[in-house]
Protein backbone atom coordinates (compact mmCIF):
# COMPACT_ATOMS: atom_id res chain seq x y z
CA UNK A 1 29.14 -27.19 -3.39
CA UNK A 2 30.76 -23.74 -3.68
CA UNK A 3 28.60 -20.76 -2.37
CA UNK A 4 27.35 -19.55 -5.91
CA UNK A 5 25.90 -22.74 -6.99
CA UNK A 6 23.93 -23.27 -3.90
CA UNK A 7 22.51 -19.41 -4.43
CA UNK A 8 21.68 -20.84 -8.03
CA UNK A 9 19.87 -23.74 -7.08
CA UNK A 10 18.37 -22.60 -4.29
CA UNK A 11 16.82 -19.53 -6.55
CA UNK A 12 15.94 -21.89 -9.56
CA UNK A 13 14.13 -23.94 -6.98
CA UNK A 14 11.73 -21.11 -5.15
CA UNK A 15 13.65 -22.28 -1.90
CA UNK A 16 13.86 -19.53 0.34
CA UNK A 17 14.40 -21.28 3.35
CA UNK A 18 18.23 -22.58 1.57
CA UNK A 19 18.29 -19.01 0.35
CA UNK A 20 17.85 -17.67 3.81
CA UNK A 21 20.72 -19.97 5.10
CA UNK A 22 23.47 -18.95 1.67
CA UNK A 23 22.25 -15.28 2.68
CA UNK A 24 24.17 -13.34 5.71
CA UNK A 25 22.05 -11.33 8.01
CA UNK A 26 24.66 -8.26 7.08
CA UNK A 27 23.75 -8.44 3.18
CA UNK A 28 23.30 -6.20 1.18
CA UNK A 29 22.61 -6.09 -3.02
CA UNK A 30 23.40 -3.20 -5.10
CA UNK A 31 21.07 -3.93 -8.40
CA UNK A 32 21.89 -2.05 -11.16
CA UNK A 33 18.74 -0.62 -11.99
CA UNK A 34 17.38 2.31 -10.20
CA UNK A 35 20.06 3.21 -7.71
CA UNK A 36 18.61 1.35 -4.84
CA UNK A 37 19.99 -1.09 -2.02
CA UNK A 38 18.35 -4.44 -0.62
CA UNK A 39 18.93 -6.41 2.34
CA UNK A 40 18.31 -9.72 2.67
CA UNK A 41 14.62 -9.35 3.93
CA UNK A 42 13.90 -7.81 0.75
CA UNK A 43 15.88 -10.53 -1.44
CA UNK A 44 13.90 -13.25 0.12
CA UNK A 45 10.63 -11.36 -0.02
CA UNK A 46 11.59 -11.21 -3.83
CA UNK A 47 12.94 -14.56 -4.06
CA UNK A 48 9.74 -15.96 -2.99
CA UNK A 49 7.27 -13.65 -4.28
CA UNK A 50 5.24 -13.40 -7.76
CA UNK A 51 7.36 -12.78 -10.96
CA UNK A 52 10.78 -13.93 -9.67
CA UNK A 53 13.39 -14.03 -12.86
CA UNK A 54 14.55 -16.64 -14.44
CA UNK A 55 17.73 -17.09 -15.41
CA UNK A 56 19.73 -19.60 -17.85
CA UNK A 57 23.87 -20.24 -18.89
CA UNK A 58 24.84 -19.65 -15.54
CA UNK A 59 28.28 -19.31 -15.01
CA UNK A 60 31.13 -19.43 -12.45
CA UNK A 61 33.60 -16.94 -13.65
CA UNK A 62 35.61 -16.79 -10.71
CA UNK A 63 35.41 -18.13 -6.72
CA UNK A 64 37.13 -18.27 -3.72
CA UNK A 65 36.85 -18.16 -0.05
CA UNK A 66 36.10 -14.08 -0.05
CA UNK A 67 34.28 -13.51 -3.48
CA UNK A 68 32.98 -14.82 -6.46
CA UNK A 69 32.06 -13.62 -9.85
CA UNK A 70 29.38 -14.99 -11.80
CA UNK A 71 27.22 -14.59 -15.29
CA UNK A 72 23.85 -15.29 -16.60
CA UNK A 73 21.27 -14.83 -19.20
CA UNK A 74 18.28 -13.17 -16.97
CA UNK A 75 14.64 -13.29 -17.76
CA UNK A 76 11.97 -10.54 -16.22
CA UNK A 77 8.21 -11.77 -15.83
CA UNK A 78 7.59 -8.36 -15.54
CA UNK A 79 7.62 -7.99 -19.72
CA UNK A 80 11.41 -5.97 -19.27
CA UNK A 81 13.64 -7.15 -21.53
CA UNK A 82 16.10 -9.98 -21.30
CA UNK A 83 19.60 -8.94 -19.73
CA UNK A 84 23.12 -10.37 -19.66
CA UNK A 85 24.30 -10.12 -16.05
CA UNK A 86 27.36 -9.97 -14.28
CA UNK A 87 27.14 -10.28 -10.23
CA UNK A 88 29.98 -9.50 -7.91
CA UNK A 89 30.00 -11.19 -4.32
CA UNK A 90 31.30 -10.94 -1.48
CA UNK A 91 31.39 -13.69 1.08
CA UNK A 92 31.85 -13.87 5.03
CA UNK A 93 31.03 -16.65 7.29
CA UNK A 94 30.63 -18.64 3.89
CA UNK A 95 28.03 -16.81 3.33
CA UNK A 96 27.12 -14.12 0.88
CA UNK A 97 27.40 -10.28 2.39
CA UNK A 98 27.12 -8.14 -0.90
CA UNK A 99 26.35 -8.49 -4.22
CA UNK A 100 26.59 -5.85 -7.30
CA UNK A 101 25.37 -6.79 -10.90
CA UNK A 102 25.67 -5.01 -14.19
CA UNK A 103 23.83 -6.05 -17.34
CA UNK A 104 23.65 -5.52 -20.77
CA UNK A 105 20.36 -5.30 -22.81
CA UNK A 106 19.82 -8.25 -25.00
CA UNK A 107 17.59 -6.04 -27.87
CA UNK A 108 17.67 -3.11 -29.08
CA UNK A 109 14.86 -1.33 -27.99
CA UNK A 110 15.42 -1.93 -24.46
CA UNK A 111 13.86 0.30 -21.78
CA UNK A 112 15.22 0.00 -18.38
CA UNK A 113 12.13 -1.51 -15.70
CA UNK A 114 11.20 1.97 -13.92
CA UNK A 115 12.53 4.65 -16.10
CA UNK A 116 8.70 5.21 -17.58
């Protein structure tokens, strides 16, 4: 199973423990709301806490042994708006180390979560 399906499942499932394994101790996520930086403490903590997203159409743009590229239709409990996001990883140890996302707002009266 490559690296991004595993993340996939694993999130879908509320499985933190397989998340915790998929997840290198060095990671770090670049979201791209709000300018901020996770590790993997706070991905888990995330992962497995109230109002995780949802996401659907996930795809496998691109994947090798050293990153991966993938896209999906994400939905926010937290009444935010539905987003189209792309997410850029990087992998070491066959695990993943980083991961950026962009998005694009699926209406058009979007309001990015935080900038009230």
């Amino acid at each position: 199973m490559s690296i991004i399906a595993a993340y996939n499942e694993a999130w879908e499932t509320g499985n933190v423990e397989a998340l915790a394994e998929i997840i290198h101790d060095d990671f770090v996520f670049n979201p791209h709301v709000g300018g901020i930086t996770l590790g993997k403490a706070d991905l888990l903590g995330f992962a497995g806490g109230e109002g995780t997203p949802t996401s659907e159409n996930n795809r496998i743009l691109f994947e090798n042994a050293e990153v991966g590229v993938a896209h999906s239709i994400v939905h926010f409990a937290n009444d935010s708006d539905s987003e189209a996001v792309l997410s850029f990883l990087r992998f070491k140890d066959g695990k993943i180390v980083s991961m950026e996302t962009g998005a694009t707002p699926l209406s058009d009266n979007y309001k990015l979560v935080g900038s009230e």
